[in-house]
Structure formats: C-alpha cells, structure tokens
N, C-alpha and C. Protein backbone atom coordinates (compact mmCIF):
# COMPACT_ATOMS: atom_id res chain seq x y z
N UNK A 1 -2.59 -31.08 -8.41
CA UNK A 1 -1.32 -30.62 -8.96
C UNK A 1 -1.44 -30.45 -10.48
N UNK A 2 -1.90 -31.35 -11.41
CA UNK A 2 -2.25 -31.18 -12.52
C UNK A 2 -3.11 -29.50 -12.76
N UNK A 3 -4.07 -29.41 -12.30
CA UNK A 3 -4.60 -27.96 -12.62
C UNK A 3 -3.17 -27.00 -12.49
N UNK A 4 -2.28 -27.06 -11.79
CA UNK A 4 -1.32 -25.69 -11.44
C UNK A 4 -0.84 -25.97 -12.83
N UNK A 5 -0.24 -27.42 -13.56
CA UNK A 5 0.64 -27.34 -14.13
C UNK A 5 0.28 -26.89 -15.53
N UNK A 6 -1.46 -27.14 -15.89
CA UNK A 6 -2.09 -26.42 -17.13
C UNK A 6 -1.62 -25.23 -16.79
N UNK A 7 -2.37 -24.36 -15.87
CA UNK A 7 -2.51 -23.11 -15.70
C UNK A 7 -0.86 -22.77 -16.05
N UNK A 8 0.46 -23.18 -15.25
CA UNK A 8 1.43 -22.89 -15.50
C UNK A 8 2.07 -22.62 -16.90
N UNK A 9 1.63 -23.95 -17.70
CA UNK A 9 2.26 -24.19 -18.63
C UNK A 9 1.21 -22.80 -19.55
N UNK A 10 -0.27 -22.85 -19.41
CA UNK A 10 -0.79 -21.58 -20.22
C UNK A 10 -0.33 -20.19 -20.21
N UNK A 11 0.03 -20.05 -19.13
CA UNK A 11 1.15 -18.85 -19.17
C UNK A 11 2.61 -18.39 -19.70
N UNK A 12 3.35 -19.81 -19.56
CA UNK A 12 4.63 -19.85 -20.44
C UNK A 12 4.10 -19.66 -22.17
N UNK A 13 3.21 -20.10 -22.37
CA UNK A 13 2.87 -20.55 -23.41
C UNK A 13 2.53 -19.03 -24.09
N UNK A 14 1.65 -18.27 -23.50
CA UNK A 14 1.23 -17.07 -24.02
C UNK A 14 2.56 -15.90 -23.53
N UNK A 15 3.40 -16.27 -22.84
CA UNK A 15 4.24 -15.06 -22.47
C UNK A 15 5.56 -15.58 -23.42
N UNK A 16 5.54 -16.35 -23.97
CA UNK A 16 6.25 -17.32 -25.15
C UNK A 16 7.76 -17.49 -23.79
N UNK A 17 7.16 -18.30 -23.15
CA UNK A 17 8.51 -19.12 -22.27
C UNK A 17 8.21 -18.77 -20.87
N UNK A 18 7.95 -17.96 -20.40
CA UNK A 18 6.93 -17.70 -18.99
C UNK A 18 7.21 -16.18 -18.60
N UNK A 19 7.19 -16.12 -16.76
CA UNK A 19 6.96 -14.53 -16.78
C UNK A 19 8.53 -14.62 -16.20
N UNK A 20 8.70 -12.82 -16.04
CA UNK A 20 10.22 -12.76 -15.79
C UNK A 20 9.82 -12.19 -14.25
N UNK A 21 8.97 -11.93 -13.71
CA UNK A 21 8.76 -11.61 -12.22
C UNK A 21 7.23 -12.58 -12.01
N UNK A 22 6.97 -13.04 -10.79
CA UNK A 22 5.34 -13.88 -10.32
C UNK A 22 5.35 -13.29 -8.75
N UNK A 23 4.36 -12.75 -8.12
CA UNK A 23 4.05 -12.90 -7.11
C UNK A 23 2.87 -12.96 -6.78
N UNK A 24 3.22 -13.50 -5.56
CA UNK A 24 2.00 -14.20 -5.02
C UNK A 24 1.85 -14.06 -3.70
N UNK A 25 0.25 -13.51 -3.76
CA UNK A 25 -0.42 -13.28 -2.14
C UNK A 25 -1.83 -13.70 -1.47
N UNK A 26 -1.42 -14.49 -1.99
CA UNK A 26 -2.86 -15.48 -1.13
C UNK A 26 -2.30 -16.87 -0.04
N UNK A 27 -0.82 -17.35 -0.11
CA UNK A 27 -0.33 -18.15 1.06
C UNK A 27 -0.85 -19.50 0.95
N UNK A 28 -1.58 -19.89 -0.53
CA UNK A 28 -2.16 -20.75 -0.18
C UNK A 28 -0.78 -21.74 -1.03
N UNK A 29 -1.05 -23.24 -1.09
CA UNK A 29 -0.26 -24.18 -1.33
C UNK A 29 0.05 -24.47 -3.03
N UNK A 30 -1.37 -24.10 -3.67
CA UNK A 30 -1.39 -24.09 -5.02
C UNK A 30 -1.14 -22.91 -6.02
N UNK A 31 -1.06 -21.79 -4.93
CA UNK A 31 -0.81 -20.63 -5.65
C UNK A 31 0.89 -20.15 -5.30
N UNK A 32 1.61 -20.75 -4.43
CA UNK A 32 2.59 -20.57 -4.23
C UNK A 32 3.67 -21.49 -5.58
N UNK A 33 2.74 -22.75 -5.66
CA UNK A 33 3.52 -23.40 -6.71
C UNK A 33 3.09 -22.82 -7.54
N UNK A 34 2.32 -21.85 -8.01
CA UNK A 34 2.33 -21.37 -9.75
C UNK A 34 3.11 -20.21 -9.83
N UNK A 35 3.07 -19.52 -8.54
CA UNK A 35 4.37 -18.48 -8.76
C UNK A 35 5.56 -19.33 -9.40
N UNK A 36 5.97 -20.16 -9.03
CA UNK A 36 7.57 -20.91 -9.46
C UNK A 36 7.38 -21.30 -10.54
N UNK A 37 5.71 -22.27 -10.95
CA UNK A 37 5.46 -22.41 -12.09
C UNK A 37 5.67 -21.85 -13.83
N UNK A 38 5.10 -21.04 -13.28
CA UNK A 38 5.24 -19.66 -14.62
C UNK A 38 6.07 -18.75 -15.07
N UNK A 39 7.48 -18.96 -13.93
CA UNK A 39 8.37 -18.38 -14.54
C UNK A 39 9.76 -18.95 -15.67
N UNK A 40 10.06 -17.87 -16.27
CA UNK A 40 10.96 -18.00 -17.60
C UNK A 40 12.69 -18.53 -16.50
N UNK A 41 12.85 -19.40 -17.31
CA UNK A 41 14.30 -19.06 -16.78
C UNK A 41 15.40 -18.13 -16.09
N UNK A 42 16.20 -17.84 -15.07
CA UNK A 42 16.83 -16.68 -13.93
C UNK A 42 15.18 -15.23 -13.83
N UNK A 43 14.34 -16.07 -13.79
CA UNK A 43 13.39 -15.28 -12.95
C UNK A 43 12.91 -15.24 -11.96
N UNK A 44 12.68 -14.31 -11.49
CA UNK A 44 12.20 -14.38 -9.67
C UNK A 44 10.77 -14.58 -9.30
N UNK A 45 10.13 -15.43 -8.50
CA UNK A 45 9.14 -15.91 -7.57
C UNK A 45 9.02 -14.82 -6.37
N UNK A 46 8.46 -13.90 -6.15
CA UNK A 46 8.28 -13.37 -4.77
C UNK A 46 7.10 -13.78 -3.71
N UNK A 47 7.43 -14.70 -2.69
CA UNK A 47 5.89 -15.09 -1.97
C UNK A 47 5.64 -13.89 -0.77
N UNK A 48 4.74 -13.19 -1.09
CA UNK A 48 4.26 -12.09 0.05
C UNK A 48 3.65 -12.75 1.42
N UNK A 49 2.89 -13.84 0.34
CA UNK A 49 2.25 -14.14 1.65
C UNK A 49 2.73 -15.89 2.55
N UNK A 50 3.89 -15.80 2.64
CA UNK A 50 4.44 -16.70 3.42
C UNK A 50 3.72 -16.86 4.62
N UNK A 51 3.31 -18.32 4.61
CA UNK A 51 2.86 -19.28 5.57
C UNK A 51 3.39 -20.20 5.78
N UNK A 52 3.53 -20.56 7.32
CA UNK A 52 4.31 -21.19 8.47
C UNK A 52 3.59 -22.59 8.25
N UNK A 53 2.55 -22.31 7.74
CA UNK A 53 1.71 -23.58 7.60
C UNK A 53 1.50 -24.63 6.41
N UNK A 54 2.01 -23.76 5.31
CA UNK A 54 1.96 -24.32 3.92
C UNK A 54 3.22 -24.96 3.58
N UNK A 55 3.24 -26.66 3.34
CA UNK A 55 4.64 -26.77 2.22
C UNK A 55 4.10 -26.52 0.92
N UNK A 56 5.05 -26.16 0.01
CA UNK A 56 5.07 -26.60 -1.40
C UNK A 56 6.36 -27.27 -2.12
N UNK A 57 5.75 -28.05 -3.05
CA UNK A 57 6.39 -28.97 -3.87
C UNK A 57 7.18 -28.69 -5.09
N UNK A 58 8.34 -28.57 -5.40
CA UNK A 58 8.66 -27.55 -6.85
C UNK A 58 9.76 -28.98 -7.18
N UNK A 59 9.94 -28.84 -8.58
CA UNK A 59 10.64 -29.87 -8.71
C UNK A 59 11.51 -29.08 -9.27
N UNK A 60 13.23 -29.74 -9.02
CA UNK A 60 14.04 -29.26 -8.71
C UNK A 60 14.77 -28.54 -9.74
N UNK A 61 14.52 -29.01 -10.73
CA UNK A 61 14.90 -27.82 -12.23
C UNK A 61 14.08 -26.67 -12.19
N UNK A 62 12.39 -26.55 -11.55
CA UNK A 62 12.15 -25.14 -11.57
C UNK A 62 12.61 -24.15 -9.94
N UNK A 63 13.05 -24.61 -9.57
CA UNK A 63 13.85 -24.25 -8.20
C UNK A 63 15.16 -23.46 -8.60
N UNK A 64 15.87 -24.23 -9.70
CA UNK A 64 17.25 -23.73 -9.55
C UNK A 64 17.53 -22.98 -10.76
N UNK A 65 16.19 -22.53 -11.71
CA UNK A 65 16.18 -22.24 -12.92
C UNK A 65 15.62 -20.77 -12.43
N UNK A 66 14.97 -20.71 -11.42
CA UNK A 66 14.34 -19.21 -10.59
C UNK A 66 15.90 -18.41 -9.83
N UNK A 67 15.17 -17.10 -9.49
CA UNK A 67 16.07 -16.89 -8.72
C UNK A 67 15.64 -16.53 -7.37
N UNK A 68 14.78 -17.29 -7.07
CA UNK A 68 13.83 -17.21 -5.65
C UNK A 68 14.53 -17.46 -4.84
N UNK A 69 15.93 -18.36 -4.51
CA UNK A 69 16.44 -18.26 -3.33
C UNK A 69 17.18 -17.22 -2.94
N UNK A 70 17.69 -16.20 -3.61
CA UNK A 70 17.72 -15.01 -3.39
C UNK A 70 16.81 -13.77 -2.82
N UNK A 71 15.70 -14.59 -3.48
CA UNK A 71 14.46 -13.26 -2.39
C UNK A 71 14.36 -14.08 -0.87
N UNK A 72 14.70 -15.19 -0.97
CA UNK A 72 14.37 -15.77 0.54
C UNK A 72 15.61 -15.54 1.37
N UNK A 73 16.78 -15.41 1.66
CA UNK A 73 17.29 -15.09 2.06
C UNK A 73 18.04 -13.67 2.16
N UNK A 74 17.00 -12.98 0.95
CA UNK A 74 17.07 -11.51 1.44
C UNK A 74 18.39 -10.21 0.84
N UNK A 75 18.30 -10.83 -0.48
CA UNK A 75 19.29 -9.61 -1.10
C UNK A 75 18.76 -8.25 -0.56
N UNK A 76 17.83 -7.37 -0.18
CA UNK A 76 17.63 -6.49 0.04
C UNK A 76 17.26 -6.36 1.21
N UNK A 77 17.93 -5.03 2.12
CA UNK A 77 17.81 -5.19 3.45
C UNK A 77 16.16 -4.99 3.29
N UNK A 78 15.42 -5.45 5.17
CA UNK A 78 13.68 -5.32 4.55
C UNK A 78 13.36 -3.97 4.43
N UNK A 79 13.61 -3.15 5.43
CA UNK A 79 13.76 -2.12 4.99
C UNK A 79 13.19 -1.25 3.69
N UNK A 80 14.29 -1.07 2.84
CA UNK A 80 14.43 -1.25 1.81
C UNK A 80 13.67 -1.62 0.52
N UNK A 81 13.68 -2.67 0.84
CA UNK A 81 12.26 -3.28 0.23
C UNK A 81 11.01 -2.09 0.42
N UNK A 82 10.65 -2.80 1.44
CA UNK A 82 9.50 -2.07 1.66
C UNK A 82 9.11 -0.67 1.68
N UNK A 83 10.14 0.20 2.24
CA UNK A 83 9.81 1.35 1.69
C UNK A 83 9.51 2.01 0.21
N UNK A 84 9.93 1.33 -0.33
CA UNK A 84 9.33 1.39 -1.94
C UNK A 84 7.82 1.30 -2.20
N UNK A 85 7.57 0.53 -1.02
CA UNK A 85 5.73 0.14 -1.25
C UNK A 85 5.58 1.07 -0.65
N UNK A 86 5.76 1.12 0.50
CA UNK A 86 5.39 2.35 1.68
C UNK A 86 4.90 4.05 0.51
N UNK A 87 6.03 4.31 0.00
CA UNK A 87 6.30 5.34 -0.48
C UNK A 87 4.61 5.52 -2.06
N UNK A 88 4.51 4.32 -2.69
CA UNK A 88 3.79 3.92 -3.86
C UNK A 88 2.15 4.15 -3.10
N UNK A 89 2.23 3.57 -2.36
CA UNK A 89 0.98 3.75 -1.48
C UNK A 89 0.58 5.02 -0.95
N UNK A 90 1.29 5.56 -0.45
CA UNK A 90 0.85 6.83 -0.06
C UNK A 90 0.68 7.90 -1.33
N UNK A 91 1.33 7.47 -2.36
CA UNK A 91 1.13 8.38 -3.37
C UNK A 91 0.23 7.71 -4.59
N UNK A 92 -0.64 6.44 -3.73
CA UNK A 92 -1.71 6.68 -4.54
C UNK A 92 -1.05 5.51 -6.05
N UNK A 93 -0.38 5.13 -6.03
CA UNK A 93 0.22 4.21 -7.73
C UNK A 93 0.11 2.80 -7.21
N UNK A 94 0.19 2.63 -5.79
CA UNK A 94 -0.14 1.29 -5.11
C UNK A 94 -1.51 0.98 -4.21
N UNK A 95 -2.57 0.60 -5.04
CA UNK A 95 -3.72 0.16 -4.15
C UNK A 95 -3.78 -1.15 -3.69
N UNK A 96 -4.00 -1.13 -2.63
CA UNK A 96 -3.98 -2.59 -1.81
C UNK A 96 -5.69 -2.35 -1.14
N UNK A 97 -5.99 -1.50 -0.66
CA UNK A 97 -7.74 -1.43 0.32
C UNK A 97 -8.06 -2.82 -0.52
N UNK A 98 -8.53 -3.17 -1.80
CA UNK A 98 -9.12 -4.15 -1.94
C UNK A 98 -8.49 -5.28 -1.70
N UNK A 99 -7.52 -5.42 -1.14
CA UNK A 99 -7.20 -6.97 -0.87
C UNK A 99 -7.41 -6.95 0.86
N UNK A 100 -7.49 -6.29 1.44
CA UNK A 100 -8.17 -6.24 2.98
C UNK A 100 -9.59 -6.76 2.59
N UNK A 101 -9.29 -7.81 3.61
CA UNK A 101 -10.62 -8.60 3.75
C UNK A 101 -11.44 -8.15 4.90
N UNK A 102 -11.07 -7.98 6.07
CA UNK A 102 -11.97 -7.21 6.92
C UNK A 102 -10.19 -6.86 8.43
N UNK A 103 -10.79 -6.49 9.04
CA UNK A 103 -10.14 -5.77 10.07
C UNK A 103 -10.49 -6.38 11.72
N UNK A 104 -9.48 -6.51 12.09
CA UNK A 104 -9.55 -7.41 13.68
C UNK A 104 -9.37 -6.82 14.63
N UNK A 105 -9.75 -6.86 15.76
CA UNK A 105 -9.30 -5.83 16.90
C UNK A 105 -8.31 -7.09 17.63
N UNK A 106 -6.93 -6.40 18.39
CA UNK A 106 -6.40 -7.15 18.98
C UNK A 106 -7.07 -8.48 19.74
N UNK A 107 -7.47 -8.50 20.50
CA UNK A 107 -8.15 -9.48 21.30
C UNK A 107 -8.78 -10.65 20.49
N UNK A 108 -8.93 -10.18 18.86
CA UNK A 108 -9.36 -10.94 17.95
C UNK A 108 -8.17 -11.89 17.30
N UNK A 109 -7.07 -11.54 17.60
CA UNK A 109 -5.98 -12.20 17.17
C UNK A 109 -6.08 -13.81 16.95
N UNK A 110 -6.23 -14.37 17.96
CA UNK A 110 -6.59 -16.07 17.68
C UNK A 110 -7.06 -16.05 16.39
N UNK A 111 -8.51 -15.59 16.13
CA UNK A 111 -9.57 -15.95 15.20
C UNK A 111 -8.49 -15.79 13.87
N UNK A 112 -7.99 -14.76 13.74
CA UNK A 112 -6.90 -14.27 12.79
C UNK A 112 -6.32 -15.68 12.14
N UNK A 113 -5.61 -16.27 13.58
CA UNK A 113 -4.67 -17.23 13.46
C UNK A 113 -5.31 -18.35 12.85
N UNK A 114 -6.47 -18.68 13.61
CA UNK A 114 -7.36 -19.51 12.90
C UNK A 114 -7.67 -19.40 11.40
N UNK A 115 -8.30 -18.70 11.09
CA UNK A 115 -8.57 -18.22 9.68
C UNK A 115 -7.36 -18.61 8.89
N UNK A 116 -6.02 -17.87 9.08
CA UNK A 116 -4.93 -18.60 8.43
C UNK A 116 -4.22 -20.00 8.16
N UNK A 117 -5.10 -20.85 9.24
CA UNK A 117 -4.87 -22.03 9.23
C UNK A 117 -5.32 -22.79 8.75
N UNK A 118 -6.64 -22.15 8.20
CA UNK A 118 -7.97 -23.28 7.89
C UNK A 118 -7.22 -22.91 6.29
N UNK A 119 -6.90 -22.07 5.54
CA UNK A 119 -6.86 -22.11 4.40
C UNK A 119 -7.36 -21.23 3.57
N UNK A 120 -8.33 -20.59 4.07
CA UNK A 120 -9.47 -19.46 3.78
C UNK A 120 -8.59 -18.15 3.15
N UNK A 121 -8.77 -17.70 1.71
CA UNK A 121 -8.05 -16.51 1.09
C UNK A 121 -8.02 -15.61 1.45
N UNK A 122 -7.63 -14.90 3.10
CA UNK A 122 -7.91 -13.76 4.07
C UNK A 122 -6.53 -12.78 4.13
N UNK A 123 -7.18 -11.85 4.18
CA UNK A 123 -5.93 -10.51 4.55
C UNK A 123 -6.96 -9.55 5.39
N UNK A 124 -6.56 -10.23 6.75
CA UNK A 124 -6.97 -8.98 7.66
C UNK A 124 -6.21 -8.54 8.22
N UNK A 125 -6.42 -7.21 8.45
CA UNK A 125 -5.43 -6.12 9.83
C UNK A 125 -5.77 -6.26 10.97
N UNK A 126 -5.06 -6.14 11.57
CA UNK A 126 -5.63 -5.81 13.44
C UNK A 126 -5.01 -4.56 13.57
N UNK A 127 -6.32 -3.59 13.90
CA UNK A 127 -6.38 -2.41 14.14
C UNK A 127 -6.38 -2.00 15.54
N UNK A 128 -4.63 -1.93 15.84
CA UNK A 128 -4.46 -1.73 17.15
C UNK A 128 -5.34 -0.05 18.00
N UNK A 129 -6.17 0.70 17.11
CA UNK A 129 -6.93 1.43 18.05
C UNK A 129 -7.85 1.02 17.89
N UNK A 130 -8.57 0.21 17.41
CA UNK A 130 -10.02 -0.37 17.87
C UNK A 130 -10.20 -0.86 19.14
C-alpha cells in the first residue's frame, strides 16, 4: 500500500493537487487504488476494467472527495458512453490493438476466466469466428 501512496502522492504533487480525470485498465487491486489516489478534489476515477474478484481499499475522504460514485451507478446511459469510443476507434483517434494481449476462441473461455483470476495484466478477446 505504501508504494500506491508515493506514486499517488507524486502525481498530486507534479499536477500541483492531482488529476481531474484517472482511468484505469488493468483490474488489478493496486492500480484501481491509484486511480482514486491521484485525483484532485470533485474528480472522477473511471475503472474500465472492473473485477468481480478484486476489493479495494480507499479511505473515506478520498471516496467522497471523487466523483466516482457517479460513474458507478451510471450517469450515462451505457450506450452512450460507449458509442463515443465506438465512433473514436473506427476513425482511427482511439487505438486500443496494443492493449489486446492475445485472442481466445470460445471453447477457450475458462482459461480466460482463469487468467483473470490469477491476477495476470491480460486483455483478451474471444473471437467468436475462430
């Protein structure tokens, strides 16, 4: 916990008070707390990569000083959201290929599940025509 809270505090520090947006996509336990970490006061935390499997720990002044419970219960229909990426991506201003880690064929699904459980920094697809 100490490493998040350097790293945290080095970022407030150079953004002189922290960031006004953090997201985070790796699902893991220590990177979810530095999203919350590093932000400035009524700023938002977005976790992309929500896991069923991870708690995290935030103490309760940087909880209510964010405005992350608003992305969790979803001011924007999803929709919505997402078509914004949808739209960025296809035109090329949103690259993601490098965060695909490799590609699963259905039947591979378990292993998927596995992989997400162990902890391992993975973003694979299952490529329902394989």
């Amino acid at each position: 916990m100490r490493a998040n809270a350097d790293r945290c505090k080095q970022v407030r520090e150079l953004t002189g008070g922290g960031v006004h947006y953090s997201f985070e996509a790796l699902g893991t336990k220590a990177t979810a707390e530095q999203a919350f970490g590093m932000l400035r006061p009524a700023a938002a935390a977005t976790i992309i990569a929500w896991s069923l499997w991870v708690k995290i720990e935030l103490h309760a002044t940087t909880f209510s000083r964010s405005q992350a419970p608003g992305h969790l219960d979803g001011r924007q229909p999803f929709s919505r959201r997402h078509a914004a990426a949808v739209v960025a991506v296809a035109a090329g201003r949103l690259k993601l290929d490098h965060l695909i880690s490799g590609r699963l064929k259905l039947e591979q699904v378990n292993e998927g599940f596995a992989a997400l459980k162990s902890g391992a920094p993975v973003r694979q697809l299952i490529d329902f025509a394989a």
